[in-house]
N, C-alpha and C. Protein backbone atom coordinates (compact mmCIF):
# COMPACT_ATOMS: atom_id res chain seq x y z
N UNK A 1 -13.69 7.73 12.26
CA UNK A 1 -12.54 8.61 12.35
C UNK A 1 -11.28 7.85 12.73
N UNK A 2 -11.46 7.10 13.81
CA UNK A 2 -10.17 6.30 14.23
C UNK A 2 -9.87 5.27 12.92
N UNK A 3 -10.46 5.01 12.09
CA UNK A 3 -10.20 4.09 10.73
C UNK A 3 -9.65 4.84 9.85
N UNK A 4 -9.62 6.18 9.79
CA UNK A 4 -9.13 7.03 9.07
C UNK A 4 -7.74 7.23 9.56
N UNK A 5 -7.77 7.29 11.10
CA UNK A 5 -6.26 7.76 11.27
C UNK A 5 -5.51 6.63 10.88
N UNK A 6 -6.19 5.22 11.83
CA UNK A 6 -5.38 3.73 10.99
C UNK A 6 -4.47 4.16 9.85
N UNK A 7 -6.00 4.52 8.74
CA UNK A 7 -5.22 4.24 7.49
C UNK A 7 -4.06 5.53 6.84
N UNK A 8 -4.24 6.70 7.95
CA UNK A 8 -3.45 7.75 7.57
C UNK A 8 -1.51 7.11 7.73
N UNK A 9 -2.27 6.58 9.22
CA UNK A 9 -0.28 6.32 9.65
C UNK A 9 -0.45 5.01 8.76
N UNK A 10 -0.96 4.42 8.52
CA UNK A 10 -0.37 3.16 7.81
C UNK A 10 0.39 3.94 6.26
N UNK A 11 -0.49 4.68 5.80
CA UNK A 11 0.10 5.04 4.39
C UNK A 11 1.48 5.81 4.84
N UNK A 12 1.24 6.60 5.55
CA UNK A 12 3.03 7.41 6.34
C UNK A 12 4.17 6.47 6.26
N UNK A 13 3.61 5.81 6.97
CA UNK A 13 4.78 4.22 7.12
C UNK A 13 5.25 3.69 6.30
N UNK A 14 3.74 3.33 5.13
CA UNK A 14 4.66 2.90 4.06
C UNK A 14 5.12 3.59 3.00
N UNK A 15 4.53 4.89 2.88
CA UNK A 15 5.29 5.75 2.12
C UNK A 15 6.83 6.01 2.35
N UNK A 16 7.04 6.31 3.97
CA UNK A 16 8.69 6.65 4.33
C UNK A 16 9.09 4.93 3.96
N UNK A 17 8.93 3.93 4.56
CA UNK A 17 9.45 2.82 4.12
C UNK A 17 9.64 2.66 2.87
N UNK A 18 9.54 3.24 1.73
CA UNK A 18 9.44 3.30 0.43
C UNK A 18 10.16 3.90 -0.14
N UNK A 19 10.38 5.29 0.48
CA UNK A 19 10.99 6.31 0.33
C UNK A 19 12.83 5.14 0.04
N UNK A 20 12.40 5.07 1.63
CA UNK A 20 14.07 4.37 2.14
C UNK A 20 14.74 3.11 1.20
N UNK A 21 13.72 2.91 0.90
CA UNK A 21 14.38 1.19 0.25
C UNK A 21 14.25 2.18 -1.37
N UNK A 22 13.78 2.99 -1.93
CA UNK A 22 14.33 3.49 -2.93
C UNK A 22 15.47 4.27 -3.40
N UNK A 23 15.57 4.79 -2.16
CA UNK A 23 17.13 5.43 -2.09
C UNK A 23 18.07 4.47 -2.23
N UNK A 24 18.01 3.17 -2.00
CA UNK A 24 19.15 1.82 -2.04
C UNK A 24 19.06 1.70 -3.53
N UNK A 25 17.85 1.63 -4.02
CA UNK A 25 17.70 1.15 -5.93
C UNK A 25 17.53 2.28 -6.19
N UNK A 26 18.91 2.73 -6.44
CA UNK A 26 19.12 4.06 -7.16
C UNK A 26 19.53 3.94 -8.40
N UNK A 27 18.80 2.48 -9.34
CA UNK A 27 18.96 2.34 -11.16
C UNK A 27 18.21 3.01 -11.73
N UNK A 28 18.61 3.53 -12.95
CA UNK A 28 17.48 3.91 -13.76
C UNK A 28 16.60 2.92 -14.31
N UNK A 29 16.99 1.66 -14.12
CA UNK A 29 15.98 0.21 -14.80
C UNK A 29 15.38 0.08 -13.92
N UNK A 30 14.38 0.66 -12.86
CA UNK A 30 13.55 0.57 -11.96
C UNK A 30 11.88 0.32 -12.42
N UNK A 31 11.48 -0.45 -11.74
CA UNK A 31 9.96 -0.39 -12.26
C UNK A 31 8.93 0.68 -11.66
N UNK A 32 9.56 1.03 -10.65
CA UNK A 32 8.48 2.79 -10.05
C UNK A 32 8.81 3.68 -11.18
N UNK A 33 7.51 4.37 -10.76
CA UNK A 33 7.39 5.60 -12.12
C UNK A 33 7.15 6.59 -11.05
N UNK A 34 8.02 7.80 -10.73
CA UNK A 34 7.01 9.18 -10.14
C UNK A 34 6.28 9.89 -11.04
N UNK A 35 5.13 10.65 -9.96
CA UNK A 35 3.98 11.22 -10.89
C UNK A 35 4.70 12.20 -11.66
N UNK A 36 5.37 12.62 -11.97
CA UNK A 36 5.75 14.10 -13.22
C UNK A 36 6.22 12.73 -14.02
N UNK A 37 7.51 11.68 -13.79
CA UNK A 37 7.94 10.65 -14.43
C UNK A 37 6.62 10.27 -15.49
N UNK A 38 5.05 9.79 -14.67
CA UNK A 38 4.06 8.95 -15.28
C UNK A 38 3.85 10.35 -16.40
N UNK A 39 3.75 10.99 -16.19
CA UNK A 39 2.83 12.45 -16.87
C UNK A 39 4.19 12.79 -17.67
N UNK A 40 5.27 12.64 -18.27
CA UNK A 40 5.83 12.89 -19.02
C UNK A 40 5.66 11.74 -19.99
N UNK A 41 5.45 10.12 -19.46
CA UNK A 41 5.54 9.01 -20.48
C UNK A 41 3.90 9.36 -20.74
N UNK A 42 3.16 9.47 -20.70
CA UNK A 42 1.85 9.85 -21.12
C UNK A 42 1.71 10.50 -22.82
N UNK A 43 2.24 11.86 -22.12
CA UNK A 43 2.77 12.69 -23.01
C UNK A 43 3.47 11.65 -24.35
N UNK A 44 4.88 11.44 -23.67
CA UNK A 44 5.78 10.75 -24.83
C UNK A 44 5.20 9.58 -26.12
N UNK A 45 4.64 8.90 -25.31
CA UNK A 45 3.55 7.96 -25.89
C UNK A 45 2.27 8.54 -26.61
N UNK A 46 1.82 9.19 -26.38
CA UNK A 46 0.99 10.39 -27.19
C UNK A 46 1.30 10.84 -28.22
N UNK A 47 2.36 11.16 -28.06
CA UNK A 47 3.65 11.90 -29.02
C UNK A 47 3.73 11.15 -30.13
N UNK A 48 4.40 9.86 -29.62
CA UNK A 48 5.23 8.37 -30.52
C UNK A 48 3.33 8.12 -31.53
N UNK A 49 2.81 7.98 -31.01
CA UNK A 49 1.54 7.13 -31.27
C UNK A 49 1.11 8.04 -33.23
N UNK A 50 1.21 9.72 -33.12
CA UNK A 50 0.79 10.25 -33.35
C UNK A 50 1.68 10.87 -34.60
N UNK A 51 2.79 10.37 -34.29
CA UNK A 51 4.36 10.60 -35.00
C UNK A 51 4.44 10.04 -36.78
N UNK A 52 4.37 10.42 -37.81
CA UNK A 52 4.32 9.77 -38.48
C UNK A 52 5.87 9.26 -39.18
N UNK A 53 6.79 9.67 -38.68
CA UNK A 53 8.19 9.54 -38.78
C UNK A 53 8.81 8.91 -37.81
N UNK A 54 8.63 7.47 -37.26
CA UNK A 54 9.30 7.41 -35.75
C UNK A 54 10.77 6.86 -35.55
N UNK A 55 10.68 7.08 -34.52
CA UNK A 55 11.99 7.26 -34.05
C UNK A 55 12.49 5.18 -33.31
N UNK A 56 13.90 5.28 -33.06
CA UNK A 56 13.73 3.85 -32.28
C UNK A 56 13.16 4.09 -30.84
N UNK A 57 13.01 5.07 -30.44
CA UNK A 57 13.01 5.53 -28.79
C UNK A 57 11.07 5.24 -29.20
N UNK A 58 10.52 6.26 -30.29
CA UNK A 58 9.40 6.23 -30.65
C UNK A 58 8.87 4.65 -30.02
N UNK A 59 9.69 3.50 -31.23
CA UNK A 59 9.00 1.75 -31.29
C UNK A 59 9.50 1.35 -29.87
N UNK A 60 10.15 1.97 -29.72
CA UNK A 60 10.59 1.37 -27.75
C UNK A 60 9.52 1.48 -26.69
N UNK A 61 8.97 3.18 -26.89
CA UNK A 61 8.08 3.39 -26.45
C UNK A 61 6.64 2.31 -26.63
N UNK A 62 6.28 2.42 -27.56
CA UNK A 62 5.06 1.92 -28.33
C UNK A 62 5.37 0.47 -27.89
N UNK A 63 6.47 -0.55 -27.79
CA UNK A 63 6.54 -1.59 -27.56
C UNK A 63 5.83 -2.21 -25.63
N UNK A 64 6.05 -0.85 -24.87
CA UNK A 64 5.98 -0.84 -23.72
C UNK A 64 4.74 -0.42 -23.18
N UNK A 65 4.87 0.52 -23.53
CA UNK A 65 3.32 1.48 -22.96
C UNK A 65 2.15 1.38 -24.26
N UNK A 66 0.60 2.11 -23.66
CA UNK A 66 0.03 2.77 -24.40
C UNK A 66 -0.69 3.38 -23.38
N UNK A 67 -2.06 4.52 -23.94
CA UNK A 67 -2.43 5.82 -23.13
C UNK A 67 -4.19 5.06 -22.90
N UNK A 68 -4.88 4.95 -22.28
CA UNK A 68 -6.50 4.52 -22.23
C UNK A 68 -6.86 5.97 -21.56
N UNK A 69 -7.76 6.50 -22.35
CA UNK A 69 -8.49 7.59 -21.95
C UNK A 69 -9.70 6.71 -20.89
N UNK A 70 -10.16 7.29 -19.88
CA UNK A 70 -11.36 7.19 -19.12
C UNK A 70 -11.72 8.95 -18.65
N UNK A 71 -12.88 8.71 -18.74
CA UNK A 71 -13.47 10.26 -18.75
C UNK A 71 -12.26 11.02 -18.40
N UNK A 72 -11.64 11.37 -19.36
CA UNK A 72 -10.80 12.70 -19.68
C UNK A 72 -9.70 12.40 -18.53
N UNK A 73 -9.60 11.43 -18.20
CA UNK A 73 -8.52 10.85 -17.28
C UNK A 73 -7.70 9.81 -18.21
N UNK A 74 -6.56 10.17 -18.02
CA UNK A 74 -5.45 9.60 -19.09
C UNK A 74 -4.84 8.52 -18.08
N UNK A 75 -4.38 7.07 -18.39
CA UNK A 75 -3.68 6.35 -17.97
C UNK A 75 -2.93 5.56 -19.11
N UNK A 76 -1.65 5.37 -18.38
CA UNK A 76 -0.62 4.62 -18.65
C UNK A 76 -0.96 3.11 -18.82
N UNK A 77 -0.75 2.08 -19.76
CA UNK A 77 -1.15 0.65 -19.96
C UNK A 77 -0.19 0.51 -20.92
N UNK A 78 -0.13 -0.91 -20.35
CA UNK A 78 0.54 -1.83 -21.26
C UNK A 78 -0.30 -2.32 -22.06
N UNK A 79 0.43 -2.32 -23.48
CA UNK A 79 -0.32 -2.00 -24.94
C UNK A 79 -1.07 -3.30 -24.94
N UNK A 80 -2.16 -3.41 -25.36
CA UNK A 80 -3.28 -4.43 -25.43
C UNK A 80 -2.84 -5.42 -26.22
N UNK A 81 -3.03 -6.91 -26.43
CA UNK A 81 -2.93 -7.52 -27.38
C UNK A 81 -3.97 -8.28 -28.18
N UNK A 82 -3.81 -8.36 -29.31
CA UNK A 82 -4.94 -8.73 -30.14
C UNK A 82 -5.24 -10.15 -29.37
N UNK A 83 -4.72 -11.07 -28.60
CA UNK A 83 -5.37 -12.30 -28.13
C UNK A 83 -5.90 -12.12 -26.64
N UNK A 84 -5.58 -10.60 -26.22
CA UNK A 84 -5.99 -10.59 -25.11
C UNK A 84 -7.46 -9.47 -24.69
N UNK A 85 -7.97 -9.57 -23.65
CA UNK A 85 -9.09 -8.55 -23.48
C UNK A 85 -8.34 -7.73 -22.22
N UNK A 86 -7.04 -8.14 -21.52
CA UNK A 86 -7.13 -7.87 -19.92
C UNK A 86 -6.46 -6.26 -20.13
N UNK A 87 -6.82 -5.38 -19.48
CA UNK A 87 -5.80 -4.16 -19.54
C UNK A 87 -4.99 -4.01 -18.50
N UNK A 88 -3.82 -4.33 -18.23
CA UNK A 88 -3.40 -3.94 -17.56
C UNK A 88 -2.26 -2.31 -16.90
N UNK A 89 -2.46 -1.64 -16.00
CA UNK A 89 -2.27 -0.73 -15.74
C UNK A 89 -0.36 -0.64 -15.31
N UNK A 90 -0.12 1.04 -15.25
CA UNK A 90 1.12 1.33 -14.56
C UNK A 90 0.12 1.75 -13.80
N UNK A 91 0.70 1.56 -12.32
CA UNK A 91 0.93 2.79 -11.47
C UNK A 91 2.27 3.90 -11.02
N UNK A 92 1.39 5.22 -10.71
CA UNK A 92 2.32 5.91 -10.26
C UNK A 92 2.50 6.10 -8.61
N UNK A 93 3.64 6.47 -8.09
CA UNK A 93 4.04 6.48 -6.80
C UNK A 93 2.84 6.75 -6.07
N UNK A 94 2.16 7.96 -6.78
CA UNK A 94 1.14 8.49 -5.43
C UNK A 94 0.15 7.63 -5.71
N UNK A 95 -0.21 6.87 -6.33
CA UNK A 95 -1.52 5.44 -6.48
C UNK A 95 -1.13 4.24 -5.56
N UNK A 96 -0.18 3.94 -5.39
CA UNK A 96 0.56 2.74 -4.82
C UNK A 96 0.12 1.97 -3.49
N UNK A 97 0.07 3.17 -2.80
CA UNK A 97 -0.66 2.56 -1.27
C UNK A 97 -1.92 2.45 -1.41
N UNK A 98 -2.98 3.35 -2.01
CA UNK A 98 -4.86 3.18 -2.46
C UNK A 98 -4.85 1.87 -3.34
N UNK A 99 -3.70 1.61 -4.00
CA UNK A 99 -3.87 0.61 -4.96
C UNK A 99 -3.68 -0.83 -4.54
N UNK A 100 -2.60 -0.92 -3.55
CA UNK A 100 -2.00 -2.07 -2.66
C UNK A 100 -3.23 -2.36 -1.32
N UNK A 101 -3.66 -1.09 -0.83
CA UNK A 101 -4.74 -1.04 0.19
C UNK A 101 -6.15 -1.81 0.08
N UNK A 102 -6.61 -1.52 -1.66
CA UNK A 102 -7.96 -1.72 -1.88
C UNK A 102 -8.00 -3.00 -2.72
N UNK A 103 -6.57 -3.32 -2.65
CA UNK A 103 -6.44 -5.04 -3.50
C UNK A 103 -6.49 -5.77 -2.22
N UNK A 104 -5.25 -5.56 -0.85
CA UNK A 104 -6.01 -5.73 0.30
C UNK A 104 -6.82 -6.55 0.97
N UNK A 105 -7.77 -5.23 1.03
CA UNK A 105 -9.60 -5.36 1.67
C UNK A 105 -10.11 -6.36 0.44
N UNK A 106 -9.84 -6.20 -1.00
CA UNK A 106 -11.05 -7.13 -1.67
C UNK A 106 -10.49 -8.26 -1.80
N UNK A 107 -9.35 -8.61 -1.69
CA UNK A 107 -9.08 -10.34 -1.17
C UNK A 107 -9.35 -10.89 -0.32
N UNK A 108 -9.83 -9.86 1.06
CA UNK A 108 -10.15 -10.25 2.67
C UNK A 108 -8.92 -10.73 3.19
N UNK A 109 -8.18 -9.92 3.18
CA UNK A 109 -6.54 -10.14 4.04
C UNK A 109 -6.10 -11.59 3.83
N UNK A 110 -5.72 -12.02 2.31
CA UNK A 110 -5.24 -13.12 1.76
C UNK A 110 -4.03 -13.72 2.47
N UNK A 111 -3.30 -12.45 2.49
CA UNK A 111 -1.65 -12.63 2.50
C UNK A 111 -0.96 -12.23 1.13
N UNK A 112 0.25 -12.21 1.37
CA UNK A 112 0.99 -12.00 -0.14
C UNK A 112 0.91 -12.52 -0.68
N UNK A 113 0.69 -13.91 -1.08
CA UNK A 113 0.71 -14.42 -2.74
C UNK A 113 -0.49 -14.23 -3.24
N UNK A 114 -1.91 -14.29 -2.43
CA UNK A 114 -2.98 -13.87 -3.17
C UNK A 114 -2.99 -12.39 -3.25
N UNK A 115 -2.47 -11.62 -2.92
CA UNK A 115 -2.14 -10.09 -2.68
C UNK A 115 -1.34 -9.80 -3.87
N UNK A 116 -0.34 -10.64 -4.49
CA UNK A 116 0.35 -10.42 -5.50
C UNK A 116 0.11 -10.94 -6.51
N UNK A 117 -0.85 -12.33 -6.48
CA UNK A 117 -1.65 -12.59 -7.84
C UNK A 117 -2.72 -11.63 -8.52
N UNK A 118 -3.24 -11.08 -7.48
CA UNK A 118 -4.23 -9.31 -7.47
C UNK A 118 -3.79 -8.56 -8.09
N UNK A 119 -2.83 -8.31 -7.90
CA UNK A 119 -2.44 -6.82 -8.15
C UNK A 119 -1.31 -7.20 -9.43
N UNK A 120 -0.88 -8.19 -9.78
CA UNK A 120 -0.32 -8.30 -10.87
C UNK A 120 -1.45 -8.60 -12.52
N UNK A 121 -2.36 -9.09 -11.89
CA UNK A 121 -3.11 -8.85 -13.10
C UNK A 121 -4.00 -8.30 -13.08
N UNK A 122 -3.93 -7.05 -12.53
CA UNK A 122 -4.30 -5.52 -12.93
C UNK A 122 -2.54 -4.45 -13.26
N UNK A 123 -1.89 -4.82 -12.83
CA UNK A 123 -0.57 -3.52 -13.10
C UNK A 123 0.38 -4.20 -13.18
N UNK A 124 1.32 -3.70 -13.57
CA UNK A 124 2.76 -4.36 -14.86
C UNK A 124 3.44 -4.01 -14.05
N UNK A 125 4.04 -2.56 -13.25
CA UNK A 125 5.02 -2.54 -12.13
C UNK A 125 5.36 -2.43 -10.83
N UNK A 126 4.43 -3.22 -9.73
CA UNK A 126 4.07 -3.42 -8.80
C UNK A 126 4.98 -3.99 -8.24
N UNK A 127 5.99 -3.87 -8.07
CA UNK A 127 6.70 -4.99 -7.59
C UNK A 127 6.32 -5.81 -5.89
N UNK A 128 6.68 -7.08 -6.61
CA UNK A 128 7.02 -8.02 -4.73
C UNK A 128 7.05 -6.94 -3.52
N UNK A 129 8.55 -6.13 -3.57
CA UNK A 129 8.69 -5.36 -2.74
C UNK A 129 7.96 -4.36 -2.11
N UNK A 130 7.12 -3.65 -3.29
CA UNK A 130 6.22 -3.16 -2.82
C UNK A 130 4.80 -3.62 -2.04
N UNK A 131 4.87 -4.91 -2.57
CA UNK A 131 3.85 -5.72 -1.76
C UNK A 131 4.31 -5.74 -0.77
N UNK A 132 5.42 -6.27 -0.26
CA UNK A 132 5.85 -6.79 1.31
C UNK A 132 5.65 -5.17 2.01
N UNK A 133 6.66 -3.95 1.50
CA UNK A 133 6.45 -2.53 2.42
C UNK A 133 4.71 -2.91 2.59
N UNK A 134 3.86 -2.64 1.76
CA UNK A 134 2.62 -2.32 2.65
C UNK A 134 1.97 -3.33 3.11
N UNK A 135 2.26 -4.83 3.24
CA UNK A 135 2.18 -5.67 4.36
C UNK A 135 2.87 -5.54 5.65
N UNK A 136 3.81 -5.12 5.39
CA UNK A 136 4.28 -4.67 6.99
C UNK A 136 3.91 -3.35 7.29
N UNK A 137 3.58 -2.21 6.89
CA UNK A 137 2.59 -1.12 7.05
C UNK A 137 1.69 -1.49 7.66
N UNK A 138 0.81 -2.67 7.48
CA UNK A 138 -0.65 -2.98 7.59
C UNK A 138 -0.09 -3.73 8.79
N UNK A 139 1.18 -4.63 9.20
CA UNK A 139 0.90 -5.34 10.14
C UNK A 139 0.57 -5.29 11.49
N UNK A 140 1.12 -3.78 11.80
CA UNK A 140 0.72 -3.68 13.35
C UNK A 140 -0.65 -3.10 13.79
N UNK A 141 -1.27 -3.15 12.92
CA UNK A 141 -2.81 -2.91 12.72
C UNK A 141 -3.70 -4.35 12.98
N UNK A 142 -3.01 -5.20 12.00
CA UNK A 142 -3.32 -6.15 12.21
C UNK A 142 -3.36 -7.21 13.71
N UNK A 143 -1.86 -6.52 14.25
CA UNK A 143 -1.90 -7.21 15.10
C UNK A 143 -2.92 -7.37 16.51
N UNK A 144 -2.63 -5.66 16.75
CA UNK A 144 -3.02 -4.74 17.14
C UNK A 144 -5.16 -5.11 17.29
N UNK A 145 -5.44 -5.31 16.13
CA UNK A 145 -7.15 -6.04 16.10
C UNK A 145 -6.92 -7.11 16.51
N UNK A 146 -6.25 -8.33 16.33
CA UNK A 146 -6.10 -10.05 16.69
C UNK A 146 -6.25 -9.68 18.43
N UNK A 147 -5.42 -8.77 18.76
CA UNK A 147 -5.00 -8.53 20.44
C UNK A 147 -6.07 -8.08 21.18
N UNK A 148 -7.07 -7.16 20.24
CA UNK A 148 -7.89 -6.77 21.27
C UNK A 148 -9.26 -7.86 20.43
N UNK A 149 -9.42 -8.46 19.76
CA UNK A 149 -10.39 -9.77 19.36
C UNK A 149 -10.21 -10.77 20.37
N UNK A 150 -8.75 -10.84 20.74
CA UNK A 150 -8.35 -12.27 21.82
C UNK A 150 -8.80 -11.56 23.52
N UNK A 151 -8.59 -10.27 23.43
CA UNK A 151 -8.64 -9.64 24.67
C UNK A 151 -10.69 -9.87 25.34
N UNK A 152 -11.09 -9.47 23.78
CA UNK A 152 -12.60 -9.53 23.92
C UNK A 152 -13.20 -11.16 24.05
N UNK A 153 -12.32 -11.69 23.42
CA UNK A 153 -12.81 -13.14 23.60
C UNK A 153 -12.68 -13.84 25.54
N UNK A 154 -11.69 -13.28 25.73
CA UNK A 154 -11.58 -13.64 27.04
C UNK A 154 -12.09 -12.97 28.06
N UNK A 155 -12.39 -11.85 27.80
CA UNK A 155 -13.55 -10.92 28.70
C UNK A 155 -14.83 -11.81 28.59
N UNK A 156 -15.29 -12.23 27.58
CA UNK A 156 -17.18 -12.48 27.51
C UNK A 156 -17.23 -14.29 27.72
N UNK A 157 -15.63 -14.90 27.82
CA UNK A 157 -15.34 -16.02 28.40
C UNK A 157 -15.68 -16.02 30.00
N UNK A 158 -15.18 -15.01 30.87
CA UNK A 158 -14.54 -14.82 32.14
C UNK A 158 -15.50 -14.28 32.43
N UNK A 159 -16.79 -13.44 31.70
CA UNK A 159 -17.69 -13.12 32.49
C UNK A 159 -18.96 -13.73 32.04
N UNK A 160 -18.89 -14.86 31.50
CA UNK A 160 -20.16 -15.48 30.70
C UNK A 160 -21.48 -14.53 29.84
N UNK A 161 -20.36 -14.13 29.20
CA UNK A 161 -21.55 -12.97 28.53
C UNK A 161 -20.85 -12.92 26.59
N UNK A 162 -22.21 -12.92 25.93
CA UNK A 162 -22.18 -13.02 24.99
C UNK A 162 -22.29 -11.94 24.22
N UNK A 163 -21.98 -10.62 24.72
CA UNK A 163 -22.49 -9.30 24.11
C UNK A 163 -21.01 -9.10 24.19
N UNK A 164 -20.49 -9.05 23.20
CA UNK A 164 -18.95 -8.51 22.85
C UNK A 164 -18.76 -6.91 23.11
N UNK A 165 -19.66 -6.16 22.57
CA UNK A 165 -19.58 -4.66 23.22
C UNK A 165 -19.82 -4.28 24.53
N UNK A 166 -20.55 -5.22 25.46
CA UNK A 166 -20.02 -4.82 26.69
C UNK A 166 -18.82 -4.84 26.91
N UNK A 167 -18.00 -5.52 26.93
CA UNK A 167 -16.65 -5.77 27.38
C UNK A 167 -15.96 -4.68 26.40
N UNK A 168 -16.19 -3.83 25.45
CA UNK A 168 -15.01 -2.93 24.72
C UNK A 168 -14.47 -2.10 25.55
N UNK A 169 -15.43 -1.39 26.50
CA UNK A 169 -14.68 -0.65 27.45
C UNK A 169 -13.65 -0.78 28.46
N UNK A 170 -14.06 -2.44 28.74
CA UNK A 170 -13.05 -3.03 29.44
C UNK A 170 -11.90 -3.23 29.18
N UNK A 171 -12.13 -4.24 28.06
CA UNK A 171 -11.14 -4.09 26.84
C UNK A 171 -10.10 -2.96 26.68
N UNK A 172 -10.58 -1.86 26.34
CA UNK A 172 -10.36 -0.27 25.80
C UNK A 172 -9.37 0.21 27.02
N UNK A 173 -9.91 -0.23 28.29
CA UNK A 173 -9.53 0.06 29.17
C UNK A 173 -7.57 -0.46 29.76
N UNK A 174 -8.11 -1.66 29.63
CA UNK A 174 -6.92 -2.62 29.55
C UNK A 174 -5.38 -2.49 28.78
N UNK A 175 -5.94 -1.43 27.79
CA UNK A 175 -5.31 -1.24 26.36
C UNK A 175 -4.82 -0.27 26.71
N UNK A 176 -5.61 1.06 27.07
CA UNK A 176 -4.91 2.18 27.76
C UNK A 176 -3.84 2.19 28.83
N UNK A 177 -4.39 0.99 29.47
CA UNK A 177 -4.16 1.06 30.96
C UNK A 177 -1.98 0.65 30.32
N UNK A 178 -2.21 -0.53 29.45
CA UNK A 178 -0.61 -1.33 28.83
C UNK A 178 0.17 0.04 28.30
N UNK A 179 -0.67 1.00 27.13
CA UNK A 179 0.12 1.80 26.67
C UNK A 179 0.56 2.84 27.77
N UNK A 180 -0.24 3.20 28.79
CA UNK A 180 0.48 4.17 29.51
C UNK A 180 1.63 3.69 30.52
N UNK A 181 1.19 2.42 31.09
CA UNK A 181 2.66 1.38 31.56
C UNK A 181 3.46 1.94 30.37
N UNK A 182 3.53 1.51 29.40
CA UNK A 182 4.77 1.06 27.92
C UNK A 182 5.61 2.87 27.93
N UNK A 183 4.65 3.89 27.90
CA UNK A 183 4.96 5.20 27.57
C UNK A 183 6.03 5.42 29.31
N UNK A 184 5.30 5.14 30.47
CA UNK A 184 6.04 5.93 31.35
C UNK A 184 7.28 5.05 31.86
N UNK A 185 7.24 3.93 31.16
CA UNK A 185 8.71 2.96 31.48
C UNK A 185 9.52 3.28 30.89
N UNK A 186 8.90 3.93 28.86
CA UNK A 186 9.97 4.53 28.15
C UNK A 186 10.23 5.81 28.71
N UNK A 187 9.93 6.58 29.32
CA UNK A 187 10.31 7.93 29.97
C UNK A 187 11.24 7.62 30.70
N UNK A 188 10.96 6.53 31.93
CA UNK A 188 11.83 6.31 32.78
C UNK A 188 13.36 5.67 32.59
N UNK A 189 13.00 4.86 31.36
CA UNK A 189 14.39 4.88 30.70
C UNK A 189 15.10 5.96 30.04
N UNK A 190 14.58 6.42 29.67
CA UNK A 190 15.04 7.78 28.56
C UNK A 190 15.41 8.47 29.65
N UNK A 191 14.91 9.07 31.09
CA UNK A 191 15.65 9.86 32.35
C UNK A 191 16.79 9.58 32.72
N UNK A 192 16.83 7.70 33.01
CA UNK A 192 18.28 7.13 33.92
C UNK A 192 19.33 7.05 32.54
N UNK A 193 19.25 7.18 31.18
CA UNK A 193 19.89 6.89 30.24
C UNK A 193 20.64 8.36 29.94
N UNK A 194 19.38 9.36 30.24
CA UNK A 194 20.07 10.63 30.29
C UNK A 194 19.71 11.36 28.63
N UNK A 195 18.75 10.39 28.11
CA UNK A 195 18.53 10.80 26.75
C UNK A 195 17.64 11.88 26.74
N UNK A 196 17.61 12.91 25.56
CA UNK A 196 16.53 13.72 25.77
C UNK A 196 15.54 13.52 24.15
């Protein structure tokens, strides 16, 4: 359950962080697609594919996209090429964090360039940026485990004991003990400051 909440506020975070830095790239030459956005080029490309009169918007289309059915699930791809086997995908907004998350975990927390060699050859508009928002999403999680790994290391140091779960409570303890210091110092500032 507590891995669940992890990953709830991590996606919050980087969703609003996302939010924000898209409001700055307010082009229409953007590489994010929103989901009605993905589900209209679906459509359009469907359309173009099927068209026997096309249009230039039609070969524009067709030059960019194409549609891969998987069980009755429609996705967006960049059109295959006869020298290639790789498919690679669009994503849409609401895929972005499951998609950035589970590239992630199966690199074993690479870092960004193996994080972005991942995820670029599976999807076409992923950008950098979006890599970095959900690395810093993920970071205080990260840190957050290193702190209490170093905390546990020095508990089963200090008490010559090799059972790492004895010491979690201690640990656990220690952790509580910092955040409720951290919470009632910020109160006590927020009183003499006069903030509410």
């Amino acid at each position: 359950m507590a891995a669940e909440t992890h990953i709830a506020l991590m996606k919050e975070r980087f969703y609003r962080t996302l939010a924000s830095l898209r409001k700055l790239t307010n082009a229409k030459n953007t590489a994010f697609i929103k989901d009605e956005r993905y589900k209209e080029l679906i459509e359009e490309v469907t359309t173009a594919k099927t068209t026997a009169r096309k249009t230039s918007r039609d070969y524009w289309l067709l030059r960019r996209y194409d549609v891969l059915t998987i069980d009755q699930n429609r996705k967006l791809i960049f059109p295959i090429k006869e020298t290639t086997s790789t498919i690679i995908y669009y994503a849409c907004d609401s895929e972005l964090f499951d998609i950035l998350h589970e590239a992630h975990i199966r690199i074993g927390h690479g870092g960004r360039d193996r994080m972005m060699k991942e995820i670029w050859s599976h999807y076409k508009n992923i950008t950098r940026k979006d890599i970095e928002t959900h690395a810093q999403s993920q970071g205080s999680v990260e840190r957050a485990n290193q702190d209490i790994e170093n905390m546990l290391t020095t508990w089963m140091e200090d008490n010559d004991n090799s059972h790492w779960t004895k010491g979690l409570r201690f640990v656990q303890l220690m952790k509580n003990t910092e955040l409720l210091m951290l919470v009632s110092s910020n109160l006590r500032m927020r009183l003499f400051l006069g903030v509410k």
